[in-house]
C-alpha atoms as a PDB file:
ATOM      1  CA  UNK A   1       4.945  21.346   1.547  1.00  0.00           C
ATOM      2  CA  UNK A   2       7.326  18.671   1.002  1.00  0.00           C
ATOM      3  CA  UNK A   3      11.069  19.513  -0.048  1.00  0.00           C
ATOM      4  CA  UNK A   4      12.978  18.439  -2.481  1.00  0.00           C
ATOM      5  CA  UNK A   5      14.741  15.998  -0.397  1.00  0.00           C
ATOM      6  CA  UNK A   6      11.779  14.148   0.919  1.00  0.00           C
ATOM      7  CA  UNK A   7      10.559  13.971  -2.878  1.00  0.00           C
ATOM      8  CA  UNK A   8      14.071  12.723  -3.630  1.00  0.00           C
ATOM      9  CA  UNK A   9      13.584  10.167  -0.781  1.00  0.00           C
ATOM     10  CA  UNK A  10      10.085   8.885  -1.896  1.00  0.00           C
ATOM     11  CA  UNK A  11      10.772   8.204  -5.363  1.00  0.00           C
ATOM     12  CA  UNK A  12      13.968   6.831  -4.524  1.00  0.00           C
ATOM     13  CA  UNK A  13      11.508   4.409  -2.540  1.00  0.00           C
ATOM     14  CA  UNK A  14       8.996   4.336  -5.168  1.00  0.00           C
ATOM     15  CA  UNK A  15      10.603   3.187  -8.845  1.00  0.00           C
ATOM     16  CA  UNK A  16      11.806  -0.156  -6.609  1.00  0.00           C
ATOM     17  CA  UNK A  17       8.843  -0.702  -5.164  1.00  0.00           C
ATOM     18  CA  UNK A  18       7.105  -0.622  -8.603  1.00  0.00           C
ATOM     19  CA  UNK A  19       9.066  -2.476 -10.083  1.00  0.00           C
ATOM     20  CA  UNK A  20       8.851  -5.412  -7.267  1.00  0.00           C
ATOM     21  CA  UNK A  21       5.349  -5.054  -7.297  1.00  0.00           C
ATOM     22  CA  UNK A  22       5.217  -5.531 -11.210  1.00  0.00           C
ATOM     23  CA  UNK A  23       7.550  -8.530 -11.465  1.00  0.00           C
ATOM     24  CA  UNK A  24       5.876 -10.526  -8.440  1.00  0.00           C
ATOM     25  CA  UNK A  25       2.578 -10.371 -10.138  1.00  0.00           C
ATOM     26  CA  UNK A  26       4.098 -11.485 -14.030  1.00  0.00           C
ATOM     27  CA  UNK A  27       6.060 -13.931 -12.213  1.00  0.00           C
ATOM     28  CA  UNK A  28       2.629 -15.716 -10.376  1.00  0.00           C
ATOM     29  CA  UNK A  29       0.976 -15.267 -13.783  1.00  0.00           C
ATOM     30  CA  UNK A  30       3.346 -17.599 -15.377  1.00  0.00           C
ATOM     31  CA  UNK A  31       3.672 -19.633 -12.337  1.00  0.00           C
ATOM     32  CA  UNK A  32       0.490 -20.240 -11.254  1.00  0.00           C
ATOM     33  CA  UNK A  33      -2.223 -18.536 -14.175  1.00  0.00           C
ATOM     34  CA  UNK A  34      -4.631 -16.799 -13.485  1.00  0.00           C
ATOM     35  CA  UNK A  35      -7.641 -17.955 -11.794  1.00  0.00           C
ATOM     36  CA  UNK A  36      -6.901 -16.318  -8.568  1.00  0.00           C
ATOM     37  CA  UNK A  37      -4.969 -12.975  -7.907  1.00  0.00           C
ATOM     38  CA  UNK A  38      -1.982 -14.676  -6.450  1.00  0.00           C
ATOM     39  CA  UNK A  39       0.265 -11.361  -6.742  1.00  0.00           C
ATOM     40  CA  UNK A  40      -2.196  -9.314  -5.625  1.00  0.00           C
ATOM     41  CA  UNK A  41      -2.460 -11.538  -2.884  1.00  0.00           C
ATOM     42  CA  UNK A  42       0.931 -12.116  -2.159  1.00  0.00           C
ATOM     43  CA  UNK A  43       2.000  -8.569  -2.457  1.00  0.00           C
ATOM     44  CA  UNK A  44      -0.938  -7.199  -0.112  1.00  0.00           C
ATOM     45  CA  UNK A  45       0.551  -9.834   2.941  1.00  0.00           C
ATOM     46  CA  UNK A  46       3.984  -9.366   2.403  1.00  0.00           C
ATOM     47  CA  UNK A  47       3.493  -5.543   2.339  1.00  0.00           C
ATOM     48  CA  UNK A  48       1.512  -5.866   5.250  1.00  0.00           C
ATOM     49  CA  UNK A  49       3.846  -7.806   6.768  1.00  0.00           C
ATOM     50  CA  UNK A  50       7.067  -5.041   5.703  1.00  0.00           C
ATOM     51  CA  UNK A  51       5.264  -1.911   6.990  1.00  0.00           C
ATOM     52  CA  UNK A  52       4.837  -3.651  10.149  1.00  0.00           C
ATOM     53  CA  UNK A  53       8.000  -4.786  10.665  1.00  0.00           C
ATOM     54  CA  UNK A  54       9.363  -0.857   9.561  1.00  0.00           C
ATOM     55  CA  UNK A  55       6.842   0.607  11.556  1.00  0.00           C
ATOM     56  CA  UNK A  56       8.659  -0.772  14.471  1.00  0.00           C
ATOM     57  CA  UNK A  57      12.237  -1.528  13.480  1.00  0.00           C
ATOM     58  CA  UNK A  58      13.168   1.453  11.771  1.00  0.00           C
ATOM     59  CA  UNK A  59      12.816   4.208  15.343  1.00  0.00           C
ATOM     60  CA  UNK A  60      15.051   2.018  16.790  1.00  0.00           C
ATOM     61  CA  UNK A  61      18.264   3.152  14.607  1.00  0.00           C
ATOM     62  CA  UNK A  62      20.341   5.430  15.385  1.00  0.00           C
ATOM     63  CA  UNK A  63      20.173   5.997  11.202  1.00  0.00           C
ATOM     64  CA  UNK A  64      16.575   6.808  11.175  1.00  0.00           C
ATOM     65  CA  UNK A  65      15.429   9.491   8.967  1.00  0.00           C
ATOM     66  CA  UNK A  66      12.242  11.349   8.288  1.00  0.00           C
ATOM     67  CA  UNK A  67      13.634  10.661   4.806  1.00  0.00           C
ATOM     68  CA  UNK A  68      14.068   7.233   5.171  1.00  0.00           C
ATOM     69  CA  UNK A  69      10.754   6.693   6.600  1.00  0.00           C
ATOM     70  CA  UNK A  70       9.430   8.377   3.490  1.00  0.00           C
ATOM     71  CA  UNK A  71      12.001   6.311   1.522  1.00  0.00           C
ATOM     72  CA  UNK A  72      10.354   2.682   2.842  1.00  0.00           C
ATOM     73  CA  UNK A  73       6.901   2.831   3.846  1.00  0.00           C
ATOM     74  CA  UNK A  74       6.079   6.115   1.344  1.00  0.00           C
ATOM     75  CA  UNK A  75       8.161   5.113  -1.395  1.00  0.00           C
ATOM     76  CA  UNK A  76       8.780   1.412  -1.425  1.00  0.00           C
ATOM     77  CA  UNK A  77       5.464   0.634   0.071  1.00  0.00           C
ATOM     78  CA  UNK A  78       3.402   2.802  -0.833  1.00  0.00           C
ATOM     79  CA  UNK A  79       4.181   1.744  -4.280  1.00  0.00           C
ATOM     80  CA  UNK A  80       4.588  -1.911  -4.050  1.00  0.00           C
ATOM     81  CA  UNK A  81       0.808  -1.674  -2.396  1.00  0.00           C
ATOM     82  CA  UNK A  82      -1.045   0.981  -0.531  1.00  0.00           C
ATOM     83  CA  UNK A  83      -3.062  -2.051   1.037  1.00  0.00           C
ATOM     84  CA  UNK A  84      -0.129  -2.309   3.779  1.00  0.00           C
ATOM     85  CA  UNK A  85      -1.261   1.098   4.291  1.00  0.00           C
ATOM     86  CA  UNK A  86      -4.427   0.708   4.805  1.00  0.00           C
ATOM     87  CA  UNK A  87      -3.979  -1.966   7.199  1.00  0.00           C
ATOM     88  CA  UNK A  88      -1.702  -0.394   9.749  1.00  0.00           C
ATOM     89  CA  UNK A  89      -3.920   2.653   9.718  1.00  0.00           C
ATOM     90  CA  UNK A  90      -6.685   0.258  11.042  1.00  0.00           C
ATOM     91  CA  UNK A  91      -4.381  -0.788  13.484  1.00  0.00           C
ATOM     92  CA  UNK A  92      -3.214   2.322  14.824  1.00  0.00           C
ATOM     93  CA  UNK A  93      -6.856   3.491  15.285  1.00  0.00           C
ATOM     94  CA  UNK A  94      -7.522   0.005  17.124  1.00  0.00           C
ATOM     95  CA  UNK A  95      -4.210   0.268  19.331  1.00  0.00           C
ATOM     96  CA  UNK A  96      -5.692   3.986  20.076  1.00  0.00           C
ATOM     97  CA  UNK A  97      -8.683   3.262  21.712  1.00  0.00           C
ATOM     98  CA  UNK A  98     -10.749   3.572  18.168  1.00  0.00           C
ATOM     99  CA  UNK A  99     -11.899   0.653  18.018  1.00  0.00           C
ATOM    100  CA  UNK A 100     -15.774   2.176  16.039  1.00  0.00           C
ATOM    101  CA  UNK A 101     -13.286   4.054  13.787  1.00  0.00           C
ATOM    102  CA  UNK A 102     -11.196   1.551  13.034  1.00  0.00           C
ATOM    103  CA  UNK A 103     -13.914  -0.739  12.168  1.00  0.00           C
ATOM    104  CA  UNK A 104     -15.802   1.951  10.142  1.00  0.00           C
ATOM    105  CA  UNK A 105     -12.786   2.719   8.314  1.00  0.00           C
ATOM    106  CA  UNK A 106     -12.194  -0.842   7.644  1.00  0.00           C
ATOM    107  CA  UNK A 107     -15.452  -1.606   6.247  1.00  0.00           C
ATOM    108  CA  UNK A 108     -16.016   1.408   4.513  1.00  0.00           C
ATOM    109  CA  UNK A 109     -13.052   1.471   2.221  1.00  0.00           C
ATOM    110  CA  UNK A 110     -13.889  -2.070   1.133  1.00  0.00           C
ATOM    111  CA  UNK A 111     -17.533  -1.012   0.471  1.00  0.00           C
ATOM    112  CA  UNK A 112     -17.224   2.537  -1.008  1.00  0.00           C
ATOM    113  CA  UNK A 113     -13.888   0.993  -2.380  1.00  0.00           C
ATOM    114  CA  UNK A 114     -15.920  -1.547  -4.994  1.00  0.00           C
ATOM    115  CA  UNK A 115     -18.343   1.769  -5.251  1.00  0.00           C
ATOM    116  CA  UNK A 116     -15.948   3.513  -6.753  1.00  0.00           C
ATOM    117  CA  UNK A 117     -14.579   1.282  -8.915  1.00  0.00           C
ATOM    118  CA  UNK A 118     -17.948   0.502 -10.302  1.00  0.00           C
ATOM    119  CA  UNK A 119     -18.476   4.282 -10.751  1.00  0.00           C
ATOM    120  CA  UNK A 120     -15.364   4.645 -12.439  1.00  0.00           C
ATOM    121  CA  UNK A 121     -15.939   1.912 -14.787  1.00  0.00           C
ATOM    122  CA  UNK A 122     -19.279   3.053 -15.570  1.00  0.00           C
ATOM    123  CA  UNK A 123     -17.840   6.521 -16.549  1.00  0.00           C
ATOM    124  CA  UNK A 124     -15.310   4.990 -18.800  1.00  0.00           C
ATOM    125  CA  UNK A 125     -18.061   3.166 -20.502  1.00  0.00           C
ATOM    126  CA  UNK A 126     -20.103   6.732 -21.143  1.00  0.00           C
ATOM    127  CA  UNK A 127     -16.893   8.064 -22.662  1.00  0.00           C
ATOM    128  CA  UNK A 128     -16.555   4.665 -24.457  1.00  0.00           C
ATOM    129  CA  UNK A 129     -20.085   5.313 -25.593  1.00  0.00           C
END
């Protein structure tokens, strides 16, 4: 169970990383249209490339928090796109010795990912009738 300072922390993290998330994809809408997902895109590499950078940077400060960790890579991250995520989990399963898991893990959430949505979409369309 999470206390209320760690909830504190994460949407602290959260509401910005939202909000970034939101304005980088309207702003490559207008920029570039939209026959590719550039935000998407953009948004998946650059959050890939924050949580690794926090992943390793932020153990290093004397500063460092539980909270804060929850702050950045729950909060921020985690909101701005859970594909950063995703991709250091498959990383720390490779760097462990995991190397079936990580692959399995990989490809699975891709697969059973577009499952799912196609599941969920097909349910909306029952309700839609």
């Amino acid at each position: 169970m999470s206390d209320l300072n760690d909830v504190f922390a994460i949407v602290a993290g959260a509401v910005p990383g939202a909000l970034s998330r939101y304005h980088i994809t309207e702003w490559t809408k207008a920029k570039f249209g939209l026959r590719f997902p550039y935000g998407t895109f953009i948004i998946n590499l650059t959050g890939c490339l924050a949580i690794g950078f926090f992943w390793a940077i932020l153990p290093s400060f004397t500063f460092y928090s539980h909270q804060l960790d929850l702050m950045v890579r729950t909060g921020f991250l985690g909101a701005y796109t859970t594909f950063s995520t995703y991709s250091l989990d498959i990383l720390i399963l490779w760097r462990n010795q995991q190397n079936f898991l990580s692959l399995f893990f990989a490809f699975a959430s891709i697969i059973f990912g577009l499952i799912a949505v196609r599941i969920g979409a097909a349910i909306a369309q029952v309700f839609l009738g």
